[in-house]
N, C-alpha and C. Protein backbone atom coordinates (compact mmCIF):
# COMPACT_ATOMS: atom_id res chain seq x y z
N UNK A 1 110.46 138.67 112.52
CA UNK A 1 111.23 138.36 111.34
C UNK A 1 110.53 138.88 110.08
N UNK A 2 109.15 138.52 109.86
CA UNK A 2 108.41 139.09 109.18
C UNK A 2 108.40 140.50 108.87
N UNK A 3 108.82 141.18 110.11
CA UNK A 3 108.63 143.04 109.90
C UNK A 3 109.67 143.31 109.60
N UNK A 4 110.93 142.91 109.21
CA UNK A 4 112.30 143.24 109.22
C UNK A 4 112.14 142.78 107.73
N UNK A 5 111.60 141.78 106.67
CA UNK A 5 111.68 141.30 105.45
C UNK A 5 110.69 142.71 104.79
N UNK A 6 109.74 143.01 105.89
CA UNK A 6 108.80 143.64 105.01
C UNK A 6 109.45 145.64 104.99
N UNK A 7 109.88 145.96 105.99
CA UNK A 7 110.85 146.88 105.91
C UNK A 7 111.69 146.87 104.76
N UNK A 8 112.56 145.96 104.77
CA UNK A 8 113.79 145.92 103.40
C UNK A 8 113.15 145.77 101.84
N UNK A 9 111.86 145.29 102.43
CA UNK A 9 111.48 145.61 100.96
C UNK A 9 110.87 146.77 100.58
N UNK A 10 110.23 147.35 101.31
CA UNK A 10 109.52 148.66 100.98
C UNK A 10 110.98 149.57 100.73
N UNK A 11 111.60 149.39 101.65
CA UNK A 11 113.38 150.43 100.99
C UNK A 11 113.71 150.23 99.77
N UNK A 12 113.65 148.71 99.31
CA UNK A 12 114.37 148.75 98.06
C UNK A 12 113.08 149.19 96.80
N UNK A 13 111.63 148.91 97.04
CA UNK A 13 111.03 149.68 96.24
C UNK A 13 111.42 151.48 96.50
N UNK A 14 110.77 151.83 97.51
CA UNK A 14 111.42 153.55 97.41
C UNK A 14 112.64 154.04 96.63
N UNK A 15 113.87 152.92 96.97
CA UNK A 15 115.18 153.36 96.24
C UNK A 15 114.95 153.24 94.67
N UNK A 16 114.20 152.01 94.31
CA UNK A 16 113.81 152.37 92.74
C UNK A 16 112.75 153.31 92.42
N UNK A 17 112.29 153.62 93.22
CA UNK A 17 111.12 154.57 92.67
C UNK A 17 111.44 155.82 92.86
N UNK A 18 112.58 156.13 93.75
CA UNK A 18 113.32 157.16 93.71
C UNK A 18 114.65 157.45 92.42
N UNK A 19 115.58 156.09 92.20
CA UNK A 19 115.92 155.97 90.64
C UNK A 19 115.24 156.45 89.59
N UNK A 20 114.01 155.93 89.78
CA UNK A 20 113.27 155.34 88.30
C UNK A 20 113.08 157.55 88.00
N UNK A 21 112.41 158.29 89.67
CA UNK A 21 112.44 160.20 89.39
C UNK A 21 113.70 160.65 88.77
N UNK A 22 114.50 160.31 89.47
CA UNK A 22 115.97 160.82 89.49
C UNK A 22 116.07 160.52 87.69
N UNK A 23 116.06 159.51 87.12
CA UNK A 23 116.50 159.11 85.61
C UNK A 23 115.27 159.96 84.88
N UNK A 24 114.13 160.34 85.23
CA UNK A 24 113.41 160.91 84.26
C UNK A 24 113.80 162.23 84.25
N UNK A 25 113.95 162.62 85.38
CA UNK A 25 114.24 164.33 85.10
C UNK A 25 115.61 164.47 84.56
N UNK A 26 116.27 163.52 84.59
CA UNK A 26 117.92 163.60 84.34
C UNK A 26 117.93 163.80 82.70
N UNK A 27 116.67 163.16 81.92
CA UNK A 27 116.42 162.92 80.95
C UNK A 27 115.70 163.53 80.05
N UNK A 28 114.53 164.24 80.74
CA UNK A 28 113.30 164.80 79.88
C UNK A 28 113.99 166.25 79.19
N UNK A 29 114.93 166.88 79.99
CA UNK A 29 115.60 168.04 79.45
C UNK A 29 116.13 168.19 78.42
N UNK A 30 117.02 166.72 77.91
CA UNK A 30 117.69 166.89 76.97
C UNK A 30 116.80 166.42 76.00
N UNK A 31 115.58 165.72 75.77
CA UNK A 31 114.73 165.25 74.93
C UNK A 31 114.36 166.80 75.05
N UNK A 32 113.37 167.51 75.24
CA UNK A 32 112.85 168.24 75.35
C UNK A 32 113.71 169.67 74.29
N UNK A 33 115.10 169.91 74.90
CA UNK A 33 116.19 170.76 74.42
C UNK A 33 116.53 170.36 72.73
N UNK A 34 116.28 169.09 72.35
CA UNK A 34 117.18 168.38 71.57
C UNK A 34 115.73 168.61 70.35
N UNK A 35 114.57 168.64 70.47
CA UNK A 35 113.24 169.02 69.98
C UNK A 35 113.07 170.13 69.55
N UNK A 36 113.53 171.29 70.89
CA UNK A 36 113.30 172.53 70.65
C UNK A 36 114.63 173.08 69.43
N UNK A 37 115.88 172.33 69.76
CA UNK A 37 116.53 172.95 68.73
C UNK A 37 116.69 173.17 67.43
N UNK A 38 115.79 171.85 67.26
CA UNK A 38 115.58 171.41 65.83
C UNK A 38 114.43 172.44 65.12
N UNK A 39 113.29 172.02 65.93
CA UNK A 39 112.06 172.37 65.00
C UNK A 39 111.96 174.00 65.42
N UNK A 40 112.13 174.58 66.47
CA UNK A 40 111.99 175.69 66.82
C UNK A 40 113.16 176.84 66.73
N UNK A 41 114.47 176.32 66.35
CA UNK A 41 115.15 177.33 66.27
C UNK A 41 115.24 178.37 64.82
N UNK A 42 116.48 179.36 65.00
CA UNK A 42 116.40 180.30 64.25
C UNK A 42 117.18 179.94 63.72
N UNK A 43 116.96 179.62 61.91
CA UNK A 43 118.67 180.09 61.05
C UNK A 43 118.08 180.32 59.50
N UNK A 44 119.37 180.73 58.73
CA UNK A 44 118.88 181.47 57.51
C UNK A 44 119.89 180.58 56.25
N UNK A 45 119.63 180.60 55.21
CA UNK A 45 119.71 179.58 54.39
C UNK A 45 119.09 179.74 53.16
N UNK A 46 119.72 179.04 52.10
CA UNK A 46 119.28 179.16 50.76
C UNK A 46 119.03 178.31 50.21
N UNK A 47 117.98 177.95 49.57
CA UNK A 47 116.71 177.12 48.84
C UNK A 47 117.08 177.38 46.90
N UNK A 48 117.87 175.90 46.30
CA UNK A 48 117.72 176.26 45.15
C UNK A 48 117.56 174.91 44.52
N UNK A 49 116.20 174.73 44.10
CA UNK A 49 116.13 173.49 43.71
C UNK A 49 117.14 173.01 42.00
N UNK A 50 117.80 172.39 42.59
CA UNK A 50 118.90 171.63 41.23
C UNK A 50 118.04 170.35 40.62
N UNK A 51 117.54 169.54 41.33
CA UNK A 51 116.66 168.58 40.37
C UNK A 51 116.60 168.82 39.06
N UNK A 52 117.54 167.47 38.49
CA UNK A 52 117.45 167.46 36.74
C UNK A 52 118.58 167.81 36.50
N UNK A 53 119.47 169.05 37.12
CA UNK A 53 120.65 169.68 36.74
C UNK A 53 120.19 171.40 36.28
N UNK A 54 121.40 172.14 36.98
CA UNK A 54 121.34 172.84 36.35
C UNK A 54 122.04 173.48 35.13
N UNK A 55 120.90 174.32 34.18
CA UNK A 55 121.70 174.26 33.01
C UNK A 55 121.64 175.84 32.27
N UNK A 56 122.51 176.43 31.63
CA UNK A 56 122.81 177.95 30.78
C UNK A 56 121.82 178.23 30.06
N UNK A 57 120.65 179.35 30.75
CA UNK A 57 119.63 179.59 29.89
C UNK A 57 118.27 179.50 30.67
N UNK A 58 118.54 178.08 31.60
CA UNK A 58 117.36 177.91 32.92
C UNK A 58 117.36 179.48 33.37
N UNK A 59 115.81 179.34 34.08
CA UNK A 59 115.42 180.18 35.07
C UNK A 59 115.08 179.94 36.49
N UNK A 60 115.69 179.70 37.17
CA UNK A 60 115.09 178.88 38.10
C UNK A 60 114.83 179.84 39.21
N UNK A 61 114.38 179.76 40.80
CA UNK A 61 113.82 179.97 41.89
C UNK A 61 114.92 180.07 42.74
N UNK A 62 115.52 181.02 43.24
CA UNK A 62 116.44 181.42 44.14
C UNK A 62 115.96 181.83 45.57
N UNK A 63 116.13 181.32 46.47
CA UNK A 63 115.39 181.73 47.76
C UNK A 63 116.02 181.95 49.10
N UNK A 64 116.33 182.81 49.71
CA UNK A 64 117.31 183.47 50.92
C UNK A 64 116.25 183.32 51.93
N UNK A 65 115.87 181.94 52.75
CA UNK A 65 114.99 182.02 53.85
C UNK A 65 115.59 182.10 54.95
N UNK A 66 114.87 182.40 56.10
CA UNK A 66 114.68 182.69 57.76
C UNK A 66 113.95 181.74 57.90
N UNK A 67 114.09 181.04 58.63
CA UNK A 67 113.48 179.49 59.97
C UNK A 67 112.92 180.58 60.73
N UNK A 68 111.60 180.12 61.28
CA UNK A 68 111.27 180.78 63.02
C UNK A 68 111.45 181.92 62.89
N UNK A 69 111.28 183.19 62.32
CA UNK A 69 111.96 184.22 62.66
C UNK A 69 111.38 185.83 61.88
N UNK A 70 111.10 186.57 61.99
CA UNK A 70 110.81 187.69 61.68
C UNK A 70 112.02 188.69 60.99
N UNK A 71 111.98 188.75 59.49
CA UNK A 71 113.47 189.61 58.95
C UNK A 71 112.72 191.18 59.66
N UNK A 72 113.74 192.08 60.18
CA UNK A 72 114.30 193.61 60.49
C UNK A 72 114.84 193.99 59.55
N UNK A 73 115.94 193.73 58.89
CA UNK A 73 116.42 194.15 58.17
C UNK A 73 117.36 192.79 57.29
N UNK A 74 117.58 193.33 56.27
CA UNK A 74 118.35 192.58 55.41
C UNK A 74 119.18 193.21 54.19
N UNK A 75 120.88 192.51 53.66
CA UNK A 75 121.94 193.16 53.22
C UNK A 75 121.56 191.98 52.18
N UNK A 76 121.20 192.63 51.00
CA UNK A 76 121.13 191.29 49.71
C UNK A 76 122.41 190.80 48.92
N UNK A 77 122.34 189.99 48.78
CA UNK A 77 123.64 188.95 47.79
C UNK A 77 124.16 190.00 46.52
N UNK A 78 124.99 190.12 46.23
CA UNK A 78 125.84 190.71 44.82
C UNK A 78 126.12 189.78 44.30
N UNK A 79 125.51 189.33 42.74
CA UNK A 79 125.57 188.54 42.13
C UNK A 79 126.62 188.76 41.60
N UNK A 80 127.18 188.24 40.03
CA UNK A 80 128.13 187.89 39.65
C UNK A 80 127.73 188.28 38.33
N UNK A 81 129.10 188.01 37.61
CA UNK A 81 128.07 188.67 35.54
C UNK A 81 127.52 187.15 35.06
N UNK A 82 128.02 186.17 35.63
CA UNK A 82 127.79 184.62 35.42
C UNK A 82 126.24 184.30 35.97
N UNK A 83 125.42 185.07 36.39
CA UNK A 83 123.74 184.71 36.66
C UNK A 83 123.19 186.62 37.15
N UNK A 84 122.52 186.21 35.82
CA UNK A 84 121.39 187.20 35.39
C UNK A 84 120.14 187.03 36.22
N UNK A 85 119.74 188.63 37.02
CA UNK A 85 118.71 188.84 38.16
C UNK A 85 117.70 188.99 37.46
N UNK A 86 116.66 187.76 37.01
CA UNK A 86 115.58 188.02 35.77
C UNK A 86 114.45 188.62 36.58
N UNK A 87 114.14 188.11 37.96
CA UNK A 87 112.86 189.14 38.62
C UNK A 87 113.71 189.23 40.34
N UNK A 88 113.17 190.27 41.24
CA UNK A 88 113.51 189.76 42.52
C UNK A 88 114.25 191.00 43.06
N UNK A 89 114.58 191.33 43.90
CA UNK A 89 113.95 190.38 45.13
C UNK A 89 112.30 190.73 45.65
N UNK A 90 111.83 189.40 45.87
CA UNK A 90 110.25 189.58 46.23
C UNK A 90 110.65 188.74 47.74
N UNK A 91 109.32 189.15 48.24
CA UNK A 91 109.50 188.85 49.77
C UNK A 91 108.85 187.43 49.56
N UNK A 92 109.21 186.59 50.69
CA UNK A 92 109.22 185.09 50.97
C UNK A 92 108.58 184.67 52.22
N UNK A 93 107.04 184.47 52.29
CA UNK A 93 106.79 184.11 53.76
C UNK A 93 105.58 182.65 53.48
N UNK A 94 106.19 182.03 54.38
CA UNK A 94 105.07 180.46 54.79
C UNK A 94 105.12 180.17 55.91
N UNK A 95 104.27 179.38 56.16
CA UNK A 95 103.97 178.58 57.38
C UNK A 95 103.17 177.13 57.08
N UNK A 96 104.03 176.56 57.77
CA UNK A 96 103.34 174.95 58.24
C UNK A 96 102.76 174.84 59.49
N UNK A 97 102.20 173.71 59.52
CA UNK A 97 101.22 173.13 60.50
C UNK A 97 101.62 171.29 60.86
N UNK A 98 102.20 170.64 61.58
CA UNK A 98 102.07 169.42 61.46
C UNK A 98 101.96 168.85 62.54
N UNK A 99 101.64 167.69 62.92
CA UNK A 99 101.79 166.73 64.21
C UNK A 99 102.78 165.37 63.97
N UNK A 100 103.56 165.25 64.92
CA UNK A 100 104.72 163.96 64.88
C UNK A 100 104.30 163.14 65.82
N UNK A 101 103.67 162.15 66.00
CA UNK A 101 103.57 161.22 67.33
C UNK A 101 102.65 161.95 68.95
N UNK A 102 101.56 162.76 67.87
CA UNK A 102 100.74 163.61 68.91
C UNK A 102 101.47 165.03 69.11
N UNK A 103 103.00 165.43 68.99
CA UNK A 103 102.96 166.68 69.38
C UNK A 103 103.34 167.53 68.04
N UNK A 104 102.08 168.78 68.51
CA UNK A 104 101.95 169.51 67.55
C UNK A 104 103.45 170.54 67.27
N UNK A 105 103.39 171.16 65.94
CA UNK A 105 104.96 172.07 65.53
C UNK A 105 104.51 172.74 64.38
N UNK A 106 104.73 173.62 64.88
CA UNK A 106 104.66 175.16 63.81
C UNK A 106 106.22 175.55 63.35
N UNK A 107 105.48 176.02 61.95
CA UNK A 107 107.40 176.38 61.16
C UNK A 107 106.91 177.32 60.69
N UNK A 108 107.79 178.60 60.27
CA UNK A 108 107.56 179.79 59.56
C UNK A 108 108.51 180.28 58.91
N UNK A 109 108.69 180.71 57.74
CA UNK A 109 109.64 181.04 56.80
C UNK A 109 109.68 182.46 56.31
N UNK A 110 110.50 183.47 56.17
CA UNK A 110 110.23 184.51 55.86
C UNK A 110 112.03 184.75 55.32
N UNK A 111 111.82 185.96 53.94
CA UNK A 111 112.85 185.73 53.83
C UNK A 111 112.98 186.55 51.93
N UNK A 112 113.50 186.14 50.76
CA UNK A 112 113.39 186.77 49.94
C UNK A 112 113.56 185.99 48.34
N UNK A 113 112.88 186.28 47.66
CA UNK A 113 112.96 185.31 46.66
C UNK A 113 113.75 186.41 45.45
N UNK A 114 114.78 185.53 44.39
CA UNK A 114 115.42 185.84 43.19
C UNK A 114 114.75 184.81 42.29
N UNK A 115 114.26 185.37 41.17
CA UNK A 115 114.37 184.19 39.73
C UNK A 115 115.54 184.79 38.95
N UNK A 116 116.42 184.11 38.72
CA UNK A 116 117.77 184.07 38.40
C UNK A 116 117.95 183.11 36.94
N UNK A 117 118.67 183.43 35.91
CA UNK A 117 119.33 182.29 35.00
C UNK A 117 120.81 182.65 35.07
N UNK A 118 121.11 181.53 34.96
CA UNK A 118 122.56 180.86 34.36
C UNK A 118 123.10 181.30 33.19
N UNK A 119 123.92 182.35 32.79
CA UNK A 119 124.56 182.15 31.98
C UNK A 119 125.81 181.56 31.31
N UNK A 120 126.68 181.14 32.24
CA UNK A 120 127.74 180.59 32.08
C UNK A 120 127.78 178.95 32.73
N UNK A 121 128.62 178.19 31.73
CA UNK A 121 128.44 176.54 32.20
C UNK A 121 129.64 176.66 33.21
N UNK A 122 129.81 175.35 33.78
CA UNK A 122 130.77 175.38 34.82
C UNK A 122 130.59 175.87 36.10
N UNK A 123 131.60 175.71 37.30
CA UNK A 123 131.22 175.86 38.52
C UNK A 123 130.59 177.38 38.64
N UNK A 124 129.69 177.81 38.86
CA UNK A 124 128.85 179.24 39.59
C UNK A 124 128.76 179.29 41.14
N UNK A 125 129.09 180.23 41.47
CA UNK A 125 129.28 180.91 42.88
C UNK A 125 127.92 181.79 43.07
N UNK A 126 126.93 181.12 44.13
CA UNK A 126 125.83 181.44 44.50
C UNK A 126 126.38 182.12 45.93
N UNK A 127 125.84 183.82 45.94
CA UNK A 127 126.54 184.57 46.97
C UNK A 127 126.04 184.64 48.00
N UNK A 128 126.40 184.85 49.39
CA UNK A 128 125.98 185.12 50.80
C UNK A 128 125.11 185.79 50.76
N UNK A 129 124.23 185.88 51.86
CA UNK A 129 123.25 187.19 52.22
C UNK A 129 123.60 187.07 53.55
N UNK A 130 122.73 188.55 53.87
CA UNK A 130 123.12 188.88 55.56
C UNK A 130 121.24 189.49 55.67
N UNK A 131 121.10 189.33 57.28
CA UNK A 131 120.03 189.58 57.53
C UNK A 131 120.08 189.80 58.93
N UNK A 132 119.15 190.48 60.04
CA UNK A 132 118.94 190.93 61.17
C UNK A 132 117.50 190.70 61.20
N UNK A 133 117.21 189.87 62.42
CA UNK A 133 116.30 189.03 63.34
C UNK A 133 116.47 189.34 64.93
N UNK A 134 115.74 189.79 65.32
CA UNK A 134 115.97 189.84 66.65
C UNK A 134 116.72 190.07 67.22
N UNK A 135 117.34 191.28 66.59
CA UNK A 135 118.73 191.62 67.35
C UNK A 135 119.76 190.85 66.87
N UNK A 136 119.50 190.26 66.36
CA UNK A 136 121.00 189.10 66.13
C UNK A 136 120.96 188.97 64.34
N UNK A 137 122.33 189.04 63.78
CA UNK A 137 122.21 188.92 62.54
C UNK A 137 122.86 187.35 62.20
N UNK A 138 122.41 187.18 60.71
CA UNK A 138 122.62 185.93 60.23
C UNK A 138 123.06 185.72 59.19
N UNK A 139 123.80 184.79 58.73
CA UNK A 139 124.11 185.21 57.20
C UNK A 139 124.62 183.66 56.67
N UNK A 140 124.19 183.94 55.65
CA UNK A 140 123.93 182.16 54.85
C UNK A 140 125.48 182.14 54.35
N UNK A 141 125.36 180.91 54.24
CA UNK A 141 126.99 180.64 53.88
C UNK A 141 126.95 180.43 52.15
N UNK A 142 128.02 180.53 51.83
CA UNK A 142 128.52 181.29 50.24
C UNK A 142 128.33 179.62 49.61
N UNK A 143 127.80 179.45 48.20
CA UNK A 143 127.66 178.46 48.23
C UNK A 143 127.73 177.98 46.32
N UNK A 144 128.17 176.59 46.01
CA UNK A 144 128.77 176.60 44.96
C UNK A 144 127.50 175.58 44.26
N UNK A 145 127.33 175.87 42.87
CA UNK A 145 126.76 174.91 41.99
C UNK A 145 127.51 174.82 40.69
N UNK A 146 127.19 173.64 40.16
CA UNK A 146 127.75 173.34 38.88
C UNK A 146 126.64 173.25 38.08
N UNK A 147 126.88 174.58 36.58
CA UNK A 147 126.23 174.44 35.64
C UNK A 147 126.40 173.93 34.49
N UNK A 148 125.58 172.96 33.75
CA UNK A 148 125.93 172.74 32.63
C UNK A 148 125.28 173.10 31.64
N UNK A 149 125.77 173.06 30.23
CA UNK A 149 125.73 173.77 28.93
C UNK A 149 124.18 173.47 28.82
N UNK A 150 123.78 174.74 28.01
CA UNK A 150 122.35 174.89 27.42
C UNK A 150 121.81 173.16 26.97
N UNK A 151 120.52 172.86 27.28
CA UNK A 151 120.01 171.84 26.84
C UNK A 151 119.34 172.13 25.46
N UNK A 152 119.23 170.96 24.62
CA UNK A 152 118.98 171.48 22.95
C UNK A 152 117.86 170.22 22.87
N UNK A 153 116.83 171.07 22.32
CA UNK A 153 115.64 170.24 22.31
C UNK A 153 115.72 169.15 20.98
């Protein structure tokens, strides 16, 4: 009677300890996938700090970056008569270093910088760029700010 209790139990440990494999691998992929897409993938995008507002007359920092990625080539933005190209384009490259909960992540930025002013108040149309990475091209999406009138000291 004894060997028949001790049988059924060693089964029902194996069946969980066979669960417990089965749920980790079912699992570690999409943690793993869901990590890599974030911190390691490729995309391109524009950096314009508005803090404070922007206003007719500012100069501010215009920036067409690449995530992860090495520019080949690149098709630059056509501005508008509404923002004046005061320096640019200059090339754009960084890198970080950080750790989250022990695992380490590298970021790299490459890409092209405008210093730009505002001449006109009201909505401004900040234009697309296009770029080629690895065979594959990318291109930032067209994008709107609102300027307001010259600030008076």
């Amino acid at each position: 009677m004894t060997q028949k209790i001790y049988n059924i139990e060693n089964r029902v440990i194996r069946i969980k300890q066979l669960l417990c494999i089965l749920l980790f691998l079912a699992f570690f992929p999409v943690v793993r996938a869901n990590a890599s897409d974030t911190a390691d993938s490729v995309y391109f995008h524009i950096k314009l700090d508005t803090l404070g507002g922007l206003h007719v007359g500012q100069v501010r920092q215009l920036t067409y970056v690449l995530a992860n990625s090495e520019v080949d080539s690149a098709s630059h933005p056509v501005f508008s008569d509404s923002i004046e190209v005061v320096n640019g384009p200059e090339s754009h490259k960084s890198s970080s270093y950080y750790t989250i909960n022990g695992v380490e992540h590298r970021d790299s930025e490459t890409g092209f910088v405008y210093h730009v002013r505002f001449r006109e108040n009201g909505k401004t149309r900040i234009p697309a760029a296009s770029l080629t990475a690895g065979g594959k091209t990318y291109t930032t999406s067209e994008y709107s700010v609102f300027v307001q009138p010259a600030e008076i000291d």
